[in-house]
PDB file of N, CA and C in Angstrom:
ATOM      1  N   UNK A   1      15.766  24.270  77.989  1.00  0.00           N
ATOM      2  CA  UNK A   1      14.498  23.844  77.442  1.00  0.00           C
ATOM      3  C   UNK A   1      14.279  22.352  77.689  1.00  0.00           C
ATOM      4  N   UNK A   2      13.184  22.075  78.013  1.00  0.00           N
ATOM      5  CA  UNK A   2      12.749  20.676  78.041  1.00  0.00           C
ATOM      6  C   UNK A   2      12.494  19.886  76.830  1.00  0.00           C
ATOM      7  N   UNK A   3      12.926  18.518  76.702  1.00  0.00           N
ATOM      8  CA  UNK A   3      12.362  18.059  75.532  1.00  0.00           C
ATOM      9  C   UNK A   3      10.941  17.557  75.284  1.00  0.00           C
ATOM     10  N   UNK A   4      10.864  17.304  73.919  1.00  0.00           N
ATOM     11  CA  UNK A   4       9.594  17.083  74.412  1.00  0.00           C
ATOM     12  C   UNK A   4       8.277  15.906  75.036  1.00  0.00           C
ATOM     13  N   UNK A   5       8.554  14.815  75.335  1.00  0.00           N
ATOM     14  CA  UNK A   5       9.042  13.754  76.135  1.00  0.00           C
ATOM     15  C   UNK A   5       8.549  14.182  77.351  1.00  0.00           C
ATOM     16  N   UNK A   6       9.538  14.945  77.627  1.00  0.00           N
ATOM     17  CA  UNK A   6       9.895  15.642  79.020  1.00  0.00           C
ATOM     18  C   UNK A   6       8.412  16.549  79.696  1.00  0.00           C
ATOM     19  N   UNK A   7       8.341  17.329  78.291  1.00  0.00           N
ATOM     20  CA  UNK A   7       7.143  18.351  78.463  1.00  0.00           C
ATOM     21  C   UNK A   7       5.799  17.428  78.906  1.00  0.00           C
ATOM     22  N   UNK A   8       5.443  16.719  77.922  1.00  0.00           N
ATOM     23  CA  UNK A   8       4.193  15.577  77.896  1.00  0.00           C
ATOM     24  C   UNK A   8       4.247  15.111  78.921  1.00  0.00           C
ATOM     25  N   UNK A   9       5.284  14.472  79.720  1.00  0.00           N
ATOM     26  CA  UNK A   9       4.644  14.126  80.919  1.00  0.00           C
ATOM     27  C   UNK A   9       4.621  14.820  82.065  1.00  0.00           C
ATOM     28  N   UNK A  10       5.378  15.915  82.384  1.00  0.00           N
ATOM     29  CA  UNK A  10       5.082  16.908  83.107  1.00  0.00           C
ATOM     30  C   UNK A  10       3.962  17.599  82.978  1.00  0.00           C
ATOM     31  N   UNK A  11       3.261  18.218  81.871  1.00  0.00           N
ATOM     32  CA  UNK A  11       2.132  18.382  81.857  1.00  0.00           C
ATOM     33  C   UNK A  11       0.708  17.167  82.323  1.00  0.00           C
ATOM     34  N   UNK A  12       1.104  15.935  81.984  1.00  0.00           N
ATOM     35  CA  UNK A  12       0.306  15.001  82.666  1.00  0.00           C
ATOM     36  C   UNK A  12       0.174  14.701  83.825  1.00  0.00           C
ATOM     37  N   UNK A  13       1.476  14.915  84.203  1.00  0.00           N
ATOM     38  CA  UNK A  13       1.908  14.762  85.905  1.00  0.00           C
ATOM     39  C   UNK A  13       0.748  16.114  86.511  1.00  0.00           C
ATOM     40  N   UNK A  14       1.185  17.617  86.014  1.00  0.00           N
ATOM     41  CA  UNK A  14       0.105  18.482  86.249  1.00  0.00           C
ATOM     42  C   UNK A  14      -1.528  18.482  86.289  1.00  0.00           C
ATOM     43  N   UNK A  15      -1.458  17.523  85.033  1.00  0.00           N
ATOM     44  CA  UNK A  15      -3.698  17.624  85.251  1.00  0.00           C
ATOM     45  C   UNK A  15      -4.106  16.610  86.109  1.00  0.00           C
ATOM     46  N   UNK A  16      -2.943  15.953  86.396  1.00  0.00           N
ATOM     47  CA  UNK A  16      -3.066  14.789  87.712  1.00  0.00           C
ATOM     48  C   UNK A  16      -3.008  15.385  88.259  1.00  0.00           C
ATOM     49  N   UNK A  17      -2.314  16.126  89.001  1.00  0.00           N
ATOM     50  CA  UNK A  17      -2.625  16.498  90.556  1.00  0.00           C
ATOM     51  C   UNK A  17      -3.684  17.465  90.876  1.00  0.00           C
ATOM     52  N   UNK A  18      -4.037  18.486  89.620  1.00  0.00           N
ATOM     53  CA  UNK A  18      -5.094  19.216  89.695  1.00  0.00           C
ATOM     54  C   UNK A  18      -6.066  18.505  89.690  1.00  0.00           C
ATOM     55  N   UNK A  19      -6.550  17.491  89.125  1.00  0.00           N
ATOM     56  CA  UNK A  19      -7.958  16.782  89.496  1.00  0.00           C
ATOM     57  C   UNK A  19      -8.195  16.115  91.281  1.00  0.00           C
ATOM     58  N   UNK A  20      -6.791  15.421  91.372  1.00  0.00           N
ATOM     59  CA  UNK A  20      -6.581  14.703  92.439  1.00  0.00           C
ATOM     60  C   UNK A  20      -7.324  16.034  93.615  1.00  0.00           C
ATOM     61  N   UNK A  21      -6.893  17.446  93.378  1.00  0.00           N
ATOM     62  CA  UNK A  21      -6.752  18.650  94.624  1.00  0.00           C
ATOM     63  C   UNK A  21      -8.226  18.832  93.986  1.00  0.00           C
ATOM     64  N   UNK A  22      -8.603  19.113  92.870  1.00  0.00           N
ATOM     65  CA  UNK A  22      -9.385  19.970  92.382  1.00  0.00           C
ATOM     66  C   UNK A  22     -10.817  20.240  93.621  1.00  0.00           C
ATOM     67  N   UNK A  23     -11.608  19.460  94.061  1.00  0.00           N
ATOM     68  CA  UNK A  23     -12.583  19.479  95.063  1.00  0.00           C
ATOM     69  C   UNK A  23     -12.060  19.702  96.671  1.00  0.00           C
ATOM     70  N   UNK A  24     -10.950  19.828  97.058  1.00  0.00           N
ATOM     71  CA  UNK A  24     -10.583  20.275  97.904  1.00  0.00           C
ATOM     72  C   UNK A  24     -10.048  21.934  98.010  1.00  0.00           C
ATOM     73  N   UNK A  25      -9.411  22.186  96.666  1.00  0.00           N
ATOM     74  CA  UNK A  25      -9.399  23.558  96.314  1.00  0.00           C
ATOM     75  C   UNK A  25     -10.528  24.553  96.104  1.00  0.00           C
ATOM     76  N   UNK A  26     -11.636  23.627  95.543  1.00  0.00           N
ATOM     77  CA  UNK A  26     -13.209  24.491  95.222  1.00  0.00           C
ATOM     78  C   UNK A  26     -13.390  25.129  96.501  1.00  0.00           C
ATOM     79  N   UNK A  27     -13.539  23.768  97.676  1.00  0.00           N
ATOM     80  CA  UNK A  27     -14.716  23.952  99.151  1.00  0.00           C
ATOM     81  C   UNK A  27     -13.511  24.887  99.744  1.00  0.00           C
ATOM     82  N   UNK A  28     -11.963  24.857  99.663  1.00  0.00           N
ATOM     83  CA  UNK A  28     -11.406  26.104 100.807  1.00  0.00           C
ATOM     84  C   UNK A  28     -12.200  27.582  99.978  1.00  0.00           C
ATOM     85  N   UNK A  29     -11.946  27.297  98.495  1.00  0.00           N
ATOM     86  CA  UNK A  29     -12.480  28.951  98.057  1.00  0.00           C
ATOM     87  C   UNK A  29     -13.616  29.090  98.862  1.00  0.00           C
ATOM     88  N   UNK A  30     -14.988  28.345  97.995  1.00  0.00           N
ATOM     89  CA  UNK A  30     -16.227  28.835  98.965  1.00  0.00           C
ATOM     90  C   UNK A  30     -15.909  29.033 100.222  1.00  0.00           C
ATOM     91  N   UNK A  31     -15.198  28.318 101.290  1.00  0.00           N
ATOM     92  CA  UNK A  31     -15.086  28.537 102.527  1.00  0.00           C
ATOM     93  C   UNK A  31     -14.712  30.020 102.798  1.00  0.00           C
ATOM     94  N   UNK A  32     -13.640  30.703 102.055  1.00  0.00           N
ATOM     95  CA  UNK A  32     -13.259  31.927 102.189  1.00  0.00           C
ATOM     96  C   UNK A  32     -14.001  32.903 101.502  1.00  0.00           C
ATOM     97  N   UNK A  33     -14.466  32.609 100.682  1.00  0.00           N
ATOM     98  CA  UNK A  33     -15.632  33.671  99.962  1.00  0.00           C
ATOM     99  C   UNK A  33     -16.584  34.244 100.634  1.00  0.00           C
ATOM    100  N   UNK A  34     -17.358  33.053 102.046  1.00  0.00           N
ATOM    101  CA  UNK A  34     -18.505  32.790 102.361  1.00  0.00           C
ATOM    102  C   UNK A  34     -18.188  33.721 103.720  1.00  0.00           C
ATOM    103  N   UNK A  35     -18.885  35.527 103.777  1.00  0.00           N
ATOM    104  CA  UNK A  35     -18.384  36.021 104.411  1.00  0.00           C
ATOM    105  C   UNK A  35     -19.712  36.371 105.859  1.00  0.00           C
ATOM    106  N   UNK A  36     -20.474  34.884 105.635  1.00  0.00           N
ATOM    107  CA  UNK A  36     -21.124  34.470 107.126  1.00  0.00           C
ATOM    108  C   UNK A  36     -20.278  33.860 107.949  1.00  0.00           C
ATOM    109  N   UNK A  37     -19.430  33.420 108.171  1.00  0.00           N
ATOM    110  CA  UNK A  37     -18.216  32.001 108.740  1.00  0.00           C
ATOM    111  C   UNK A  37     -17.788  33.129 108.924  1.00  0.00           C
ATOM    112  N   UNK A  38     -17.322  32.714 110.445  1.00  0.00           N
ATOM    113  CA  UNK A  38     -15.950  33.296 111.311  1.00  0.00           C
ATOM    114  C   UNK A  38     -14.881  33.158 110.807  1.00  0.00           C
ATOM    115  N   UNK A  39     -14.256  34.339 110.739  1.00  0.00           N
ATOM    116  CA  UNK A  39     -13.099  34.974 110.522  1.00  0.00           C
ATOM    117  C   UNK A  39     -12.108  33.744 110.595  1.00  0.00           C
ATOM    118  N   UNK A  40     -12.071  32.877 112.366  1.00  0.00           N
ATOM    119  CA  UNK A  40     -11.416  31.948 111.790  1.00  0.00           C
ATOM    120  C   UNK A  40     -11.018  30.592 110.969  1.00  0.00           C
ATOM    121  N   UNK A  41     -12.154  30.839 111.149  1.00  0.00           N
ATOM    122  CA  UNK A  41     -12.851  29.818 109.702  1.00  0.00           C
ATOM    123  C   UNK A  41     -11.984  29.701 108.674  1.00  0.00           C
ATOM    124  N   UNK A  42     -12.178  31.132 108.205  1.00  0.00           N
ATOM    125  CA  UNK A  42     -11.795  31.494 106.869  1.00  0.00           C
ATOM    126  C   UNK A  42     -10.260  31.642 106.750  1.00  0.00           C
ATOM    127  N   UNK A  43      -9.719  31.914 107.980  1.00  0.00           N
ATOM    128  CA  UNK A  43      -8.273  32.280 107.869  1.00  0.00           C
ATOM    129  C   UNK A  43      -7.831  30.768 107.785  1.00  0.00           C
ATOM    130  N   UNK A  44      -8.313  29.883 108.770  1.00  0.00           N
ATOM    131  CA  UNK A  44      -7.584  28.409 108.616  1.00  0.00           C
ATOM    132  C   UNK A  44      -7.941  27.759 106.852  1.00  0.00           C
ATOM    133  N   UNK A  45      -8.987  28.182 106.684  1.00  0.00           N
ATOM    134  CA  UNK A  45      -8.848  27.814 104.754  1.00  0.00           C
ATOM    135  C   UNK A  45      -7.945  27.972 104.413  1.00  0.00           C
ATOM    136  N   UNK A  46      -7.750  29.489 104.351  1.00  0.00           N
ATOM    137  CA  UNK A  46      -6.418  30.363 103.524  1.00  0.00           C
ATOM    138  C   UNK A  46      -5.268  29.258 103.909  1.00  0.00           C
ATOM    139  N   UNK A  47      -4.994  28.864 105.380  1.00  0.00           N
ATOM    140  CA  UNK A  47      -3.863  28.210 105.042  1.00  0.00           C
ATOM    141  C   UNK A  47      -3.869  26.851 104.993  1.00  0.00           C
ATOM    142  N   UNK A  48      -5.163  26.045 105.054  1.00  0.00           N
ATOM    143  CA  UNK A  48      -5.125  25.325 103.905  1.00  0.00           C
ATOM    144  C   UNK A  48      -5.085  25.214 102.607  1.00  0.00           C
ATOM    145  N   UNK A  49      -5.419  26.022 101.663  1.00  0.00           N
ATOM    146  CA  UNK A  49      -5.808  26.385 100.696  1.00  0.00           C
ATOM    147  C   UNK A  49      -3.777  26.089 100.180  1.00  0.00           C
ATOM    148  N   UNK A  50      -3.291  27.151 101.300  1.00  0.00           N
ATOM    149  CA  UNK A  50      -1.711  27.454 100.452  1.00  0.00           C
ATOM    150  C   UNK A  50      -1.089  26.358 101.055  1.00  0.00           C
ATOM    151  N   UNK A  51      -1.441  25.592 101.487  1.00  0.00           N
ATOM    152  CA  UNK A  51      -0.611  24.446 101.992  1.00  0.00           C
ATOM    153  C   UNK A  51      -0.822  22.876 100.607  1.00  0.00           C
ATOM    154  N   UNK A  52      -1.596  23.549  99.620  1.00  0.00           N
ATOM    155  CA  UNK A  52      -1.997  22.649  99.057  1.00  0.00           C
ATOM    156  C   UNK A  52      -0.474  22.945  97.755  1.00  0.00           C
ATOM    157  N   UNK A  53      -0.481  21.921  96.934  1.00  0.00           N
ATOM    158  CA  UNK A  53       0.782  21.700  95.769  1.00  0.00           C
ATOM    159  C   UNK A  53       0.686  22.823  94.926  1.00  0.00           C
ATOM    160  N   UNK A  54       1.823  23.930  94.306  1.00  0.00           N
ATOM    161  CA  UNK A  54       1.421  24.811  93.501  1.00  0.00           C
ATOM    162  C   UNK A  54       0.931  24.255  92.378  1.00  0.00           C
ATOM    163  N   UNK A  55       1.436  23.255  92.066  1.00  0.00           N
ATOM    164  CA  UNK A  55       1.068  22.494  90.703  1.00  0.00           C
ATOM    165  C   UNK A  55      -0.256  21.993  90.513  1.00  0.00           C
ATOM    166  N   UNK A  56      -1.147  21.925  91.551  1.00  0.00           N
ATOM    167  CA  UNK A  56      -2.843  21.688  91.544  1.00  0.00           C
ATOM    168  C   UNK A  56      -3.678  22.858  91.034  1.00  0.00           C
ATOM    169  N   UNK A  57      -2.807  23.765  91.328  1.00  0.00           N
ATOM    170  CA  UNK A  57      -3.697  24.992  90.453  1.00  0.00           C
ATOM    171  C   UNK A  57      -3.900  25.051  89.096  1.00  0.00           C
ATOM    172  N   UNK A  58      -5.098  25.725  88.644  1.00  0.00           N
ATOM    173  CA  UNK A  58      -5.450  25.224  87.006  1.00  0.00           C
ATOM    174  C   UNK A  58      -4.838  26.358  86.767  1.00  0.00           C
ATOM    175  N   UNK A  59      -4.289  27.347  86.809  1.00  0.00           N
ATOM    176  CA  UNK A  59      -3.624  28.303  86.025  1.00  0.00           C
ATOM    177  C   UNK A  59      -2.239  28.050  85.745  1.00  0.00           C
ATOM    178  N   UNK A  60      -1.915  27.001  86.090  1.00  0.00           N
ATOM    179  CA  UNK A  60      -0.469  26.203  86.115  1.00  0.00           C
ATOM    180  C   UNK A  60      -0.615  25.356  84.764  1.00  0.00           C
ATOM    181  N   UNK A  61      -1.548  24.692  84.308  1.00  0.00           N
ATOM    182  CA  UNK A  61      -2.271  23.908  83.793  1.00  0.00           C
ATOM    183  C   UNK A  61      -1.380  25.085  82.264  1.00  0.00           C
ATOM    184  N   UNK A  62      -0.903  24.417  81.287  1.00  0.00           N
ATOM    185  CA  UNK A  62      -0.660  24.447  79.447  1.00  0.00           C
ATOM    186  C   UNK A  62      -1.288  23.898  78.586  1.00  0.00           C
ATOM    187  N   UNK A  63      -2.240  24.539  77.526  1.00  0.00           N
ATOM    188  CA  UNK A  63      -2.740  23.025  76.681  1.00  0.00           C
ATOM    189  C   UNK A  63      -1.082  23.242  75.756  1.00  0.00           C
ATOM    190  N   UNK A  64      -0.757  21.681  75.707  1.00  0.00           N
ATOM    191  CA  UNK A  64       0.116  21.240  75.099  1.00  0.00           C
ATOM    192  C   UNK A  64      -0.567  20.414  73.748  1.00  0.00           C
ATOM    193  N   UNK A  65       0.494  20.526  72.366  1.00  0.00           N
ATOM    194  CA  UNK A  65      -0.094  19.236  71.758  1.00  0.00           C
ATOM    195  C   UNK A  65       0.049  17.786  72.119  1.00  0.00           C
ATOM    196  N   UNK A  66      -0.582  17.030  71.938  1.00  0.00           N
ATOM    197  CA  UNK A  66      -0.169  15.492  72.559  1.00  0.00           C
ATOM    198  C   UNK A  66       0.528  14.954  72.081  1.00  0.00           C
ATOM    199  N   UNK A  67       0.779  15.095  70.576  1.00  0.00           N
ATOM    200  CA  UNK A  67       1.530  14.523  69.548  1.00  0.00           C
ATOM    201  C   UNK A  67       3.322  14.805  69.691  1.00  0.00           C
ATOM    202  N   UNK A  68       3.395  16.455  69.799  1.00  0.00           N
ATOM    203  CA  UNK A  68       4.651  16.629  69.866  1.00  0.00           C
ATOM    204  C   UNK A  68       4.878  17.594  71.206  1.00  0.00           C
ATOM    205  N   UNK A  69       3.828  18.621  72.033  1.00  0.00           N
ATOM    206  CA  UNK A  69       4.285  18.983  73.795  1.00  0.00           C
ATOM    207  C   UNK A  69       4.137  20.432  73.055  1.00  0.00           C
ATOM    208  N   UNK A  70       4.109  20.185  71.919  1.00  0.00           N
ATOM    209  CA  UNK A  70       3.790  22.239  71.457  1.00  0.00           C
ATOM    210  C   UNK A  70       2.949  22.717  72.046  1.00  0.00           C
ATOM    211  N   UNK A  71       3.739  24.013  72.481  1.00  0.00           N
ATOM    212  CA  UNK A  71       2.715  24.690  73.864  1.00  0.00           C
ATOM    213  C   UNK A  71       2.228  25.702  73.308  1.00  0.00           C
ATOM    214  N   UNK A  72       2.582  26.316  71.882  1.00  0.00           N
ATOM    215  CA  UNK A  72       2.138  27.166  71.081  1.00  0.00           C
ATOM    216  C   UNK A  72       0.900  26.595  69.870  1.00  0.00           C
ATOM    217  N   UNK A  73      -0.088  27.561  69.808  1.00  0.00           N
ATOM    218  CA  UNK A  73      -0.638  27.207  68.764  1.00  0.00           C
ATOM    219  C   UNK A  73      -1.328  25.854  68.917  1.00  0.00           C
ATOM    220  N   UNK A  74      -2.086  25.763  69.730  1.00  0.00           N
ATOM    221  CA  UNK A  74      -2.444  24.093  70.239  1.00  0.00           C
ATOM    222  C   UNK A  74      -4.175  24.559  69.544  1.00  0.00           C
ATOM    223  N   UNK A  75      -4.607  23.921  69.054  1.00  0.00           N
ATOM    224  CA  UNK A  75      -6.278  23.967  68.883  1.00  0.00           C
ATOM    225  C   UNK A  75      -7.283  23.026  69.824  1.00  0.00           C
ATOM    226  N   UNK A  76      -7.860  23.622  70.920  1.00  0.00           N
ATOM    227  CA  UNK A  76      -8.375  22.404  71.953  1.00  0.00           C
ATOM    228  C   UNK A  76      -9.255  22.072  71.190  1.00  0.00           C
ATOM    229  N   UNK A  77     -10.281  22.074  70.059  1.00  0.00           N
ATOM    230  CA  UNK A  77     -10.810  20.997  70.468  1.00  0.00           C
ATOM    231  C   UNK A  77     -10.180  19.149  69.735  1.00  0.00           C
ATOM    232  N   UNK A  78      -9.063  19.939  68.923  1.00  0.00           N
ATOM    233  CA  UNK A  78      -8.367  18.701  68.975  1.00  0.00           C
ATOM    234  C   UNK A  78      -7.043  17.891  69.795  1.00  0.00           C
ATOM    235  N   UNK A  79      -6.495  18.935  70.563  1.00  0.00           N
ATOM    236  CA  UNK A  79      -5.131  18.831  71.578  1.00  0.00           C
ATOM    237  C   UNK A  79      -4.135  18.965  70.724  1.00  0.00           C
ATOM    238  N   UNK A  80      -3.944  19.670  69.874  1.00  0.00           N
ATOM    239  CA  UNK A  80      -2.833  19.159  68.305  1.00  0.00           C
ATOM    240  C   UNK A  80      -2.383  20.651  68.434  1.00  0.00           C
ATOM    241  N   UNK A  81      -1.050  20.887  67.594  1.00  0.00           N
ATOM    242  CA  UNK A  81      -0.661  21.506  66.948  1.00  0.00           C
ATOM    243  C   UNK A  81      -1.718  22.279  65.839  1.00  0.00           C
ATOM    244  N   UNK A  82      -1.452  23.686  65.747  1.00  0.00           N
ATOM    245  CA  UNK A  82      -1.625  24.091  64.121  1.00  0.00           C
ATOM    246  C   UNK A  82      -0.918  23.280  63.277  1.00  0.00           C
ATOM    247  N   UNK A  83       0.215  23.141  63.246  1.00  0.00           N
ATOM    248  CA  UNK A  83       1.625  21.976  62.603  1.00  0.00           C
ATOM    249  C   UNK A  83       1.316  20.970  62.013  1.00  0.00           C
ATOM    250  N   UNK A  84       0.849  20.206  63.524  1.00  0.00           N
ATOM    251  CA  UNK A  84       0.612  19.023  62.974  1.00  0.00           C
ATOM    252  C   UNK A  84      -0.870  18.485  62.759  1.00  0.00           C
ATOM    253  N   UNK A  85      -2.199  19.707  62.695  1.00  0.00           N
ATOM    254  CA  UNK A  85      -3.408  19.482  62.529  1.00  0.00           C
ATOM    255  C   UNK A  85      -3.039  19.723  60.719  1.00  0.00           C
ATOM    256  N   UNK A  86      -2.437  20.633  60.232  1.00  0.00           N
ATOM    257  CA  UNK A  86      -2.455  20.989  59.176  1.00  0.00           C
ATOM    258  C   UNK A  86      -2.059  19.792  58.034  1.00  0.00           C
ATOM    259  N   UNK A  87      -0.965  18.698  58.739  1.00  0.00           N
ATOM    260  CA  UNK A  87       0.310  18.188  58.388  1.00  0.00           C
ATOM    261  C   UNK A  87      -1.133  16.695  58.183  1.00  0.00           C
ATOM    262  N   UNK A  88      -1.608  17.056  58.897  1.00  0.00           N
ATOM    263  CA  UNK A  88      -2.935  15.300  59.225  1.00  0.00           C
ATOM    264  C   UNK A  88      -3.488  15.246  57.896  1.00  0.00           C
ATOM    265  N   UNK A  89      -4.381  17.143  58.598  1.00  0.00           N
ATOM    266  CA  UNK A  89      -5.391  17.285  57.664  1.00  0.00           C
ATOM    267  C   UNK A  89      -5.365  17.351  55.860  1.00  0.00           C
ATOM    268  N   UNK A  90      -4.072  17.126  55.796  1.00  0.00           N
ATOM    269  CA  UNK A  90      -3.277  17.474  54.068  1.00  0.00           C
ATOM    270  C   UNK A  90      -3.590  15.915  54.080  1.00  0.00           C
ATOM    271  N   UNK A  91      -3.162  15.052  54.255  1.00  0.00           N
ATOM    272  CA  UNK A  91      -3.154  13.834  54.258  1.00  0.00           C
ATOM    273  C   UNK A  91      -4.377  13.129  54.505  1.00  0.00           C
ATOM    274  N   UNK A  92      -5.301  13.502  54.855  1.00  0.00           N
ATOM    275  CA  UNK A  92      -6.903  12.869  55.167  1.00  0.00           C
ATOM    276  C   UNK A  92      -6.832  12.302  56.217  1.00  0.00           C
ATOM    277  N   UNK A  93      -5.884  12.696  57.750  1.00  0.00           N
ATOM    278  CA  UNK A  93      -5.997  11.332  58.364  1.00  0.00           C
ATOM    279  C   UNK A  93      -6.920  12.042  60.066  1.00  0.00           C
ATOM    280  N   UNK A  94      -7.608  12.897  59.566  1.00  0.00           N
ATOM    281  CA  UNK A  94      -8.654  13.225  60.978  1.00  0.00           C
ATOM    282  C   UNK A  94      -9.937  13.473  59.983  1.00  0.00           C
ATOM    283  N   UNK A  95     -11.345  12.433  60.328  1.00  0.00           N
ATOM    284  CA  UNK A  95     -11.809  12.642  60.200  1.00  0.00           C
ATOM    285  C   UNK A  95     -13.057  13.660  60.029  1.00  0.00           C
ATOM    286  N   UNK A  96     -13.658  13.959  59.030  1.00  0.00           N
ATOM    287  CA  UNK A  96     -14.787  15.483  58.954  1.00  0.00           C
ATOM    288  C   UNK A  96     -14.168  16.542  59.009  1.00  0.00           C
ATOM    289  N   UNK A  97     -12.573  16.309  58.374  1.00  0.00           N
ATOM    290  CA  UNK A  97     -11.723  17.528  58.198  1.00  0.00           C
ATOM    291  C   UNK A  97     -11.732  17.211  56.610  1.00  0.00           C
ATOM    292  N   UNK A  98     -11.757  18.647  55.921  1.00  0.00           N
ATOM    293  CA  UNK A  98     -11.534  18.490  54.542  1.00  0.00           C
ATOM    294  C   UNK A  98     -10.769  20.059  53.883  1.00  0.00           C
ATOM    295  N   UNK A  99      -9.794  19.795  53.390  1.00  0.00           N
ATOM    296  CA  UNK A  99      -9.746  21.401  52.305  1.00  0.00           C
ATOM    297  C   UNK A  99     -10.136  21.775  52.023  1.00  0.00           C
ATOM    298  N   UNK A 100     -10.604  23.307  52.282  1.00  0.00           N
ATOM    299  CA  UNK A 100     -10.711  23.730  51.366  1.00  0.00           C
ATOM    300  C   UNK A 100     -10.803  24.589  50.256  1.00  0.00           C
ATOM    301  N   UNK A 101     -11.493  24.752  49.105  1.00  0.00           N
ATOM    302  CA  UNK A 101     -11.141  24.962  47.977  1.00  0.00           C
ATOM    303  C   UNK A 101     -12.172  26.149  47.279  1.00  0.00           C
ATOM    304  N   UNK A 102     -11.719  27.619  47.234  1.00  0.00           N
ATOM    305  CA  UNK A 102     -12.951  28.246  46.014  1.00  0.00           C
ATOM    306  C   UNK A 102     -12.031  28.415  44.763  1.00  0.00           C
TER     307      UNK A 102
END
């Protein structure tokens, strides 16, 4: 297992390179989708396409929490833990979060 340290920046290292590829990965898809273009067209995509880093792909991509790399239970629209959204929100320390109470 990785720590978590370890996790956080490997996952950062990841949405880096997927942005870095990301517009070069779009135009090979369309290129191969686009079934007016010659055949070899489309075949030299394909191996551009796989010549590109596995790690640029967004299905590679974890939401992690930022706080502690928890890859479970993450809530996007805050990047957090259940854990440690719960652990904040007891304490008042994320705003327009409140308990609550019937």
């Amino acid at each position: 297992m990785f720590s978590t340290c370890q996790s956080i920046e490997k996952d950062k290292q990841r949405r880096q390179l997927f942005q870095s590829n990301e517009l070069k990965r779009r135009q090979y898809k369309l290129i191969i989708e686009n079934l007016a273009l010659p055949a070899e067209v489309r075949a030299q995509a394909v191996i551009l396409l796989n010549n590109l880093p596995r790690s640029s792909s967004p299905v590679r991509l974890r939401n992690r929490c930022a706080l502690t790399g928890r890859s479970r239970g993450v809530l996007r629209k805050w990047r957090m833990s259940r854990v440690r959204f719960r652990e904040l929100a007891s304490q008042g320390a994320l705003l327009g979060v409140s308990k609550s109470s019937w």
